[in-house]
Protein backbone atom coordinates (compact mmCIF):
# COMPACT_ATOMS: atom_id res chain seq x y z
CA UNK A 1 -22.45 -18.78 -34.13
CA UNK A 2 -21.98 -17.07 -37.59
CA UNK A 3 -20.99 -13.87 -37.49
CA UNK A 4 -22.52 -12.45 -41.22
CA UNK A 5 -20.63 -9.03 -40.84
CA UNK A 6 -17.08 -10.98 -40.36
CA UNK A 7 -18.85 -12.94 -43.57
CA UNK A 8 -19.58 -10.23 -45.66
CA UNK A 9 -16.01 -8.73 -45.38
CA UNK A 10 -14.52 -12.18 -45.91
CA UNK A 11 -16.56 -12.61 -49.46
CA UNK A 12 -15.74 -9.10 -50.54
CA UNK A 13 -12.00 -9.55 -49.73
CA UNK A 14 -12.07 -12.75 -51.54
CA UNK A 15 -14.03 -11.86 -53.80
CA UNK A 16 -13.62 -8.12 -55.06
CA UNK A 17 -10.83 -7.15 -56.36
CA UNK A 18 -9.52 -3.63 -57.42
CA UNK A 19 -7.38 -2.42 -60.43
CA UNK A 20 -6.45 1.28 -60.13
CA UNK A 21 -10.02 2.64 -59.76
CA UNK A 22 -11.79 0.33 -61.43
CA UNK A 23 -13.67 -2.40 -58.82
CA UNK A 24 -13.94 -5.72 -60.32
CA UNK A 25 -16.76 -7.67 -58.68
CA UNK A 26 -18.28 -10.43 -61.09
CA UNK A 27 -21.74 -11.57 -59.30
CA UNK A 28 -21.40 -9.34 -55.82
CA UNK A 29 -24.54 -7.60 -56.79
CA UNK A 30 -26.76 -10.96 -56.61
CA UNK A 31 -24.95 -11.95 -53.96
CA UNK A 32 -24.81 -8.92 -51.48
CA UNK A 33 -28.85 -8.67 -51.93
CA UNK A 34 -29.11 -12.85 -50.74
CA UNK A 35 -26.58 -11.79 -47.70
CA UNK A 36 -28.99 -8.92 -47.05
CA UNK A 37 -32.25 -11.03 -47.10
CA UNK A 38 -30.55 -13.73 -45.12
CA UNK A 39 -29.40 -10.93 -42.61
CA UNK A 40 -32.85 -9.68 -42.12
CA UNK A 41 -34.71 -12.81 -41.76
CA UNK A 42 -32.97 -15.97 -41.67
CA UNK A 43 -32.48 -16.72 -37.61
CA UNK A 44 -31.22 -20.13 -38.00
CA UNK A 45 -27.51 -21.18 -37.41
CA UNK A 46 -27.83 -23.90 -40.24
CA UNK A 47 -29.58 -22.09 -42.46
CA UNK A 48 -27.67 -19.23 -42.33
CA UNK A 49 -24.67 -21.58 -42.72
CA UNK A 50 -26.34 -22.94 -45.95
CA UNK A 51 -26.93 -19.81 -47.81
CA UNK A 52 -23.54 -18.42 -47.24
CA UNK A 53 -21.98 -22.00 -48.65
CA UNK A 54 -24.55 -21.05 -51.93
CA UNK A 55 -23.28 -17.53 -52.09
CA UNK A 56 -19.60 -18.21 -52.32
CA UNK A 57 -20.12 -20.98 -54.87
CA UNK A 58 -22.38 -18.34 -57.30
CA UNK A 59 -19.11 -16.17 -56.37
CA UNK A 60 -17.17 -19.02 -57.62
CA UNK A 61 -19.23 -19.19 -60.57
CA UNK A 62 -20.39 -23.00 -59.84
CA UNK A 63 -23.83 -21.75 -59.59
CA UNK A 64 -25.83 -18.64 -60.41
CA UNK A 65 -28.39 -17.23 -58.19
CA UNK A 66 -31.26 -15.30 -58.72
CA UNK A 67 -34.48 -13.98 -57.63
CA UNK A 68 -37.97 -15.48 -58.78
CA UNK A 69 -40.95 -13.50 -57.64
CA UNK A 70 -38.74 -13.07 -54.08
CA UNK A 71 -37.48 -16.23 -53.39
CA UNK A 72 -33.94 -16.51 -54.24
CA UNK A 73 -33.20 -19.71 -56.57
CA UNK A 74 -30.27 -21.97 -57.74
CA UNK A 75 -29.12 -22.63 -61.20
CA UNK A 76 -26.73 -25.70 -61.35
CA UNK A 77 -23.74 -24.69 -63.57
């Protein structure tokens, strides 16, 4: 089963990085509000498994993500 917190803190780690006090975190923002949505109503194992694969490549920068009148929606790179 997929634990999203453990996921959540495993993206930022990998994913955020901090200079000093400035936070550098190039497409978090996008990608915190998908975990959020998927948190709050996704229920299924795979699913959830699919999203979070999505997320880390727009965190990658292999895709982009982004909303479209509330469903979230893939731009191939």
């Amino acid at each position: 089963m997929i634990n999203l917190e453990k996921e959540i803190k495993r993206l930022i780690e990998k994913y955020v990085t901090r200079e000093e006090n400035l936070v550098l975190a190039n497409r978090i923002f996008v990608a915190k509000s998908v975990l959020l949505w998927v948190k709050e109503t996704v229920k299924e194992q795979k699913a959830i498994k699919y999203y979070i694969n999505e997320i880390e490549k727009h965190l990658k920068g292999d895709i982009t993500l982004y909303w479209e009148d509330g469903i979230v929606k893939v731009k191939k790179e």
